[in-house]
N, C-alpha and C. Protein backbone atom coordinates (compact mmCIF):
# COMPACT_ATOMS: atom_id res chain seq x y z
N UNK A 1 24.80 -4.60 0.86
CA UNK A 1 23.40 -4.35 1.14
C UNK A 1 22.59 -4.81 -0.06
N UNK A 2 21.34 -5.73 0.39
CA UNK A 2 20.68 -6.32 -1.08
C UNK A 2 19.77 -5.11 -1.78
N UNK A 3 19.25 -5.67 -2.49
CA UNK A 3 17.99 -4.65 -3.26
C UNK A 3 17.06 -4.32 -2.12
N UNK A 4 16.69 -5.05 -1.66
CA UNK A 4 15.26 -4.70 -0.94
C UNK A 4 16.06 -4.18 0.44
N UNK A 5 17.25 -3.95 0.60
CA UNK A 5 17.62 -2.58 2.26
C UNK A 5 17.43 -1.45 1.32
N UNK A 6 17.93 -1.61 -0.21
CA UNK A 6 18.15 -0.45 -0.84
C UNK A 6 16.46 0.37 -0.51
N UNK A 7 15.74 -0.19 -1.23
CA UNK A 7 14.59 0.43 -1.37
C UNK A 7 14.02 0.68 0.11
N UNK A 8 14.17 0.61 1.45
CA UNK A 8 13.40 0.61 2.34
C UNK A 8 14.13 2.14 2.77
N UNK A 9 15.09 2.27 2.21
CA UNK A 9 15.73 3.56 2.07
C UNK A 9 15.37 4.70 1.83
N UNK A 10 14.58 4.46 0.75
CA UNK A 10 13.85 5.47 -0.15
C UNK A 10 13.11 6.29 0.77
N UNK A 11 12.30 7.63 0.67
CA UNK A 11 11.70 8.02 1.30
C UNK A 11 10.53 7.85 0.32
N UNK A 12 9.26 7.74 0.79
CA UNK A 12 7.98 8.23 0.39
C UNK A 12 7.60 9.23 -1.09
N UNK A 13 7.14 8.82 -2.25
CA UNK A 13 7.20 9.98 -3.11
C UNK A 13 6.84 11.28 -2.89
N UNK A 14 5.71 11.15 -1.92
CA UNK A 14 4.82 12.52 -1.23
C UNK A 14 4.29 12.13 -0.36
N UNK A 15 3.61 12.94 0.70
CA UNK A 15 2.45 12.43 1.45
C UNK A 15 1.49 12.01 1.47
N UNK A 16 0.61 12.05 0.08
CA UNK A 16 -0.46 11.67 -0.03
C UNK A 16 -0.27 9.98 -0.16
N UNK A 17 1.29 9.50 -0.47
CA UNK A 17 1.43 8.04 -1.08
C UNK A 17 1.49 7.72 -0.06
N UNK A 18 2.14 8.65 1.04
CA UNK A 18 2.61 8.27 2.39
C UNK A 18 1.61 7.81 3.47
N UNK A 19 0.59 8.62 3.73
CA UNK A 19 -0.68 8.27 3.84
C UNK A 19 -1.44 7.43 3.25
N UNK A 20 -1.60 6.72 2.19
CA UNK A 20 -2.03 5.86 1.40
C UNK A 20 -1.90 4.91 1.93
N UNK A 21 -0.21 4.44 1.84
CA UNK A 21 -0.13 3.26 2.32
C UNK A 21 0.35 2.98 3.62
N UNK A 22 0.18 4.44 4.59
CA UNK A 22 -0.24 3.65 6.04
C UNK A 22 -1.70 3.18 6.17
N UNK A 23 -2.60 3.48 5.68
CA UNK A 23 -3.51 3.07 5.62
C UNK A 23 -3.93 1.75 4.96
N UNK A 24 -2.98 1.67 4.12
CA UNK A 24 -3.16 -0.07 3.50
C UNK A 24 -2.53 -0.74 4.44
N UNK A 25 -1.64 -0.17 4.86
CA UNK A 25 -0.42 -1.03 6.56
C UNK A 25 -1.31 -1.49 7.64
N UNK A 26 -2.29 -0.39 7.71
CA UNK A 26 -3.15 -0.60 9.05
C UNK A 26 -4.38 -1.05 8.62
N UNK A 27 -5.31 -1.44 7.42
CA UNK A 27 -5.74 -2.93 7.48
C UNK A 27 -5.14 -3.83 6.87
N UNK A 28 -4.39 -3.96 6.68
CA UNK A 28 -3.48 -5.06 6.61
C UNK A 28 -3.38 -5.71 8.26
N UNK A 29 -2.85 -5.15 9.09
CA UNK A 29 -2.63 -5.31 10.22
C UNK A 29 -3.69 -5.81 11.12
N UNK A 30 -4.69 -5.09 10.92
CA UNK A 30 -5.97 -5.21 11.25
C UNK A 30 -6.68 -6.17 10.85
N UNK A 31 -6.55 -7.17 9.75
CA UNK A 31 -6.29 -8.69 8.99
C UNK A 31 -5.53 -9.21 10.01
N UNK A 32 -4.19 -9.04 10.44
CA UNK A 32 -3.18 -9.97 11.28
C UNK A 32 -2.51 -10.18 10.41
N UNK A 33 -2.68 -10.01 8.76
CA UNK A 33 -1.79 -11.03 7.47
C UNK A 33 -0.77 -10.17 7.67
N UNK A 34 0.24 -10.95 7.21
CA UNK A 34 1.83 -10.46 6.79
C UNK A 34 1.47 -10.02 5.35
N UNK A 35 2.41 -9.46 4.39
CA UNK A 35 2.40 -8.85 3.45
C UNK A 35 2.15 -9.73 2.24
N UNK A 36 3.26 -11.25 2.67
CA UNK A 36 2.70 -12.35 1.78
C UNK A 36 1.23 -12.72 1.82
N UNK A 37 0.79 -12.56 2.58
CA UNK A 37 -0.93 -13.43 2.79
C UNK A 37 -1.84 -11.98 1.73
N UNK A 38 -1.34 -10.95 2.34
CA UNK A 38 -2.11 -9.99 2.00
C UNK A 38 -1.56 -9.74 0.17
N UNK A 39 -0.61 -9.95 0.04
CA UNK A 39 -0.57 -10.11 -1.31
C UNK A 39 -1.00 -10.88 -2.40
N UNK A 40 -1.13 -12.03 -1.53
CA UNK A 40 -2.14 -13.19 -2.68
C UNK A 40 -3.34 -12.87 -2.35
N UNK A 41 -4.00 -12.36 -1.50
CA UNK A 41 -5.33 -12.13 -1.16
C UNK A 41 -5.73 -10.95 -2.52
N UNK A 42 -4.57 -10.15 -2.52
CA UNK A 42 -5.44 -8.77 -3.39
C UNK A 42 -5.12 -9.15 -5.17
N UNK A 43 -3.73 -9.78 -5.20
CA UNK A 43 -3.06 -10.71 -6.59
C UNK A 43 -2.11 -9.80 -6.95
N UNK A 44 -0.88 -9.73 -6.42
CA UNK A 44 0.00 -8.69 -6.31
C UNK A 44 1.08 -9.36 -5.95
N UNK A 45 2.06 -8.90 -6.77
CA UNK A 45 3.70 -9.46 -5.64
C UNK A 45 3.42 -8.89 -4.56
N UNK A 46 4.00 -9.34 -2.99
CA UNK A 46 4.34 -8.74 -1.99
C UNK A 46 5.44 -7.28 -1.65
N UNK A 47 6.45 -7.36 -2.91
CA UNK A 47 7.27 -6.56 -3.11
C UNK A 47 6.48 -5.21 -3.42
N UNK A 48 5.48 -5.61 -4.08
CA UNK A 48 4.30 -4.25 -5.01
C UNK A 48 3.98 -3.46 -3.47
N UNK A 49 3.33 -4.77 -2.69
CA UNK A 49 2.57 -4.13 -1.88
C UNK A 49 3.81 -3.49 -0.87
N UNK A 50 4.56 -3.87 -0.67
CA UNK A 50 5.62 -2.98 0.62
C UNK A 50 5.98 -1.57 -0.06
N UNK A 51 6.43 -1.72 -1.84
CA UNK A 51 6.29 -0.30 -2.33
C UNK A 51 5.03 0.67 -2.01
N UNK A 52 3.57 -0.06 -1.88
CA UNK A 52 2.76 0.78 -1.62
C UNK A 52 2.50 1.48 -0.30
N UNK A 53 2.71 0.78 0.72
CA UNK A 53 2.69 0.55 1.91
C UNK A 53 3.59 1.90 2.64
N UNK A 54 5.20 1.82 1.85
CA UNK A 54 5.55 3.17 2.09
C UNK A 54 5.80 4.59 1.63
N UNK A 55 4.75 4.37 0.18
CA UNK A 55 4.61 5.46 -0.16
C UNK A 55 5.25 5.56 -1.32
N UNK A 56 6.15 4.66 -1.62
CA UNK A 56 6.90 4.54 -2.92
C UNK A 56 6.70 4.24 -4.03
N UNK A 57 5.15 4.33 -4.43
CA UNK A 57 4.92 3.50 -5.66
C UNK A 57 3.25 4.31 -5.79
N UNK A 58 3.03 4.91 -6.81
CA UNK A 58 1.09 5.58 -6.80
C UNK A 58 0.66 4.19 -7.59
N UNK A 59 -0.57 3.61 -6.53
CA UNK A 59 -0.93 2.39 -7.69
C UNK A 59 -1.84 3.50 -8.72
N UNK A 60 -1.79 2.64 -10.03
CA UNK A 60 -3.07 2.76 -10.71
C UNK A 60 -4.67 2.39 -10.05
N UNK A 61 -5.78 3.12 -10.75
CA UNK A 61 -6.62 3.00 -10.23
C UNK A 61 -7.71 1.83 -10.21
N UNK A 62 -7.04 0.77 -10.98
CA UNK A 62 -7.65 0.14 -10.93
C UNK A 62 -7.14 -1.24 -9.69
N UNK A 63 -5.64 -0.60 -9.24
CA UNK A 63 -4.73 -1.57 -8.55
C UNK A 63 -5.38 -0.41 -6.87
N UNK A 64 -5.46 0.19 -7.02
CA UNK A 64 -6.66 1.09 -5.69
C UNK A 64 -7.70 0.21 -5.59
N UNK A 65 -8.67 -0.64 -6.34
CA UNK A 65 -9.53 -1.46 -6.12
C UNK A 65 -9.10 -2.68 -6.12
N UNK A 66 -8.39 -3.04 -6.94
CA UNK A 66 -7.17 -4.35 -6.31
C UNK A 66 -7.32 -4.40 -4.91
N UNK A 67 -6.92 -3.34 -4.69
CA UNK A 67 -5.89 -3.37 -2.79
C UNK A 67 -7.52 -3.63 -2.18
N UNK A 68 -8.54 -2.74 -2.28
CA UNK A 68 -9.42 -2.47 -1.26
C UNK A 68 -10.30 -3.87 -1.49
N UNK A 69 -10.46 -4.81 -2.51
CA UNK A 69 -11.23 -5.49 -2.44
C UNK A 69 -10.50 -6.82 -1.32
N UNK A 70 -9.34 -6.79 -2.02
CA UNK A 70 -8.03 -7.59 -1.13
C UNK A 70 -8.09 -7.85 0.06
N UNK A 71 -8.15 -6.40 0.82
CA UNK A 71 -7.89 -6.55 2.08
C UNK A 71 -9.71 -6.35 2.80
N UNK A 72 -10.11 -6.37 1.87
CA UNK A 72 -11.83 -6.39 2.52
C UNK A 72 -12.31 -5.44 2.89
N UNK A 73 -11.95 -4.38 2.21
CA UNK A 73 -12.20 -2.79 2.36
C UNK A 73 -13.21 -1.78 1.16
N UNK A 74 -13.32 -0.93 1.03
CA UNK A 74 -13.73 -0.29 0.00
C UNK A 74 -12.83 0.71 -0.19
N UNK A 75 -12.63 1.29 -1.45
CA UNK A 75 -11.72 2.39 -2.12
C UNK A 75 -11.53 3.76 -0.94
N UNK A 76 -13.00 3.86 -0.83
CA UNK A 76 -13.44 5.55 0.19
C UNK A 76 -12.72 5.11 1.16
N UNK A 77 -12.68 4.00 1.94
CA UNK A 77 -11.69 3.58 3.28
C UNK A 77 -10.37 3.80 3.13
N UNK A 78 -9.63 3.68 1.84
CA UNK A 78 -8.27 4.06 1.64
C UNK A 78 -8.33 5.74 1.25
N UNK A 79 -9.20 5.96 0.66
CA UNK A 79 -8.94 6.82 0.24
C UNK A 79 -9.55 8.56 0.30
N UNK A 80 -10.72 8.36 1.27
CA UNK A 80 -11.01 9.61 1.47
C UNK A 80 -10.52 10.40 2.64
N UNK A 81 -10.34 11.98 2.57
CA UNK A 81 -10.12 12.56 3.13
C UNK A 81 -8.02 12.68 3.23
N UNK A 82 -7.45 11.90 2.23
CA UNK A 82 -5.89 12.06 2.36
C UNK A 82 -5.75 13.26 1.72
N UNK A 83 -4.31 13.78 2.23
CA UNK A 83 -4.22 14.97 1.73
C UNK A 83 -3.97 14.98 0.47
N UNK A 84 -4.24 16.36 -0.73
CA UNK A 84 -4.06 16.43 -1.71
C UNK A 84 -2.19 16.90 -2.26
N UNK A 85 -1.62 15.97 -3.05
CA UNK A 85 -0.52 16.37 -3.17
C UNK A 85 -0.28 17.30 -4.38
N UNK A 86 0.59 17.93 -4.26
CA UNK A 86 0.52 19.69 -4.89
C UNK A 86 2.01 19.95 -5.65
């Protein structure tokens, strides 16, 4: 099994990451881009973004405006109203 079955393995760090990056999944999706398109769009490995995507990775906050400018969003669109992790 390569590196990247390993990691799809992983579960989510918490929910709030988990939520995070269904929400980066679903405009992403909502683009039509695959992960490569959407990764040069925001300036990110693609690998970064699938860590974010399932929760496996808290970006920094300045990689939170990375993502949202990327995918043609604003920060509050990713990010308001997720739950608080505790």
């Amino acid at each position: 099994m390569g590196c990247g079955a390993m990691s799809a393995l992983k579960p989510p760090l918490n929910a709030t990451l988990a939520a995070f990056g269904a929400r980066v999944r679903a405009r992403r999706a909502e683009l039509g881009w695959s992960q490569e398109v959407a990764a040069d769009h925001i300036g990110i490995h693609w690998t970064h973004l699938g860590q974010v995507e399932r929760g496996q990775r808290s970006p920094r906050i300045e990689n939170v405006l990375k993502l949202a400018a990327g995918l043609q969003t604003t920060p509050g669109a990713l990010l308001d109203g997720l739950p608080a992790h505790e």
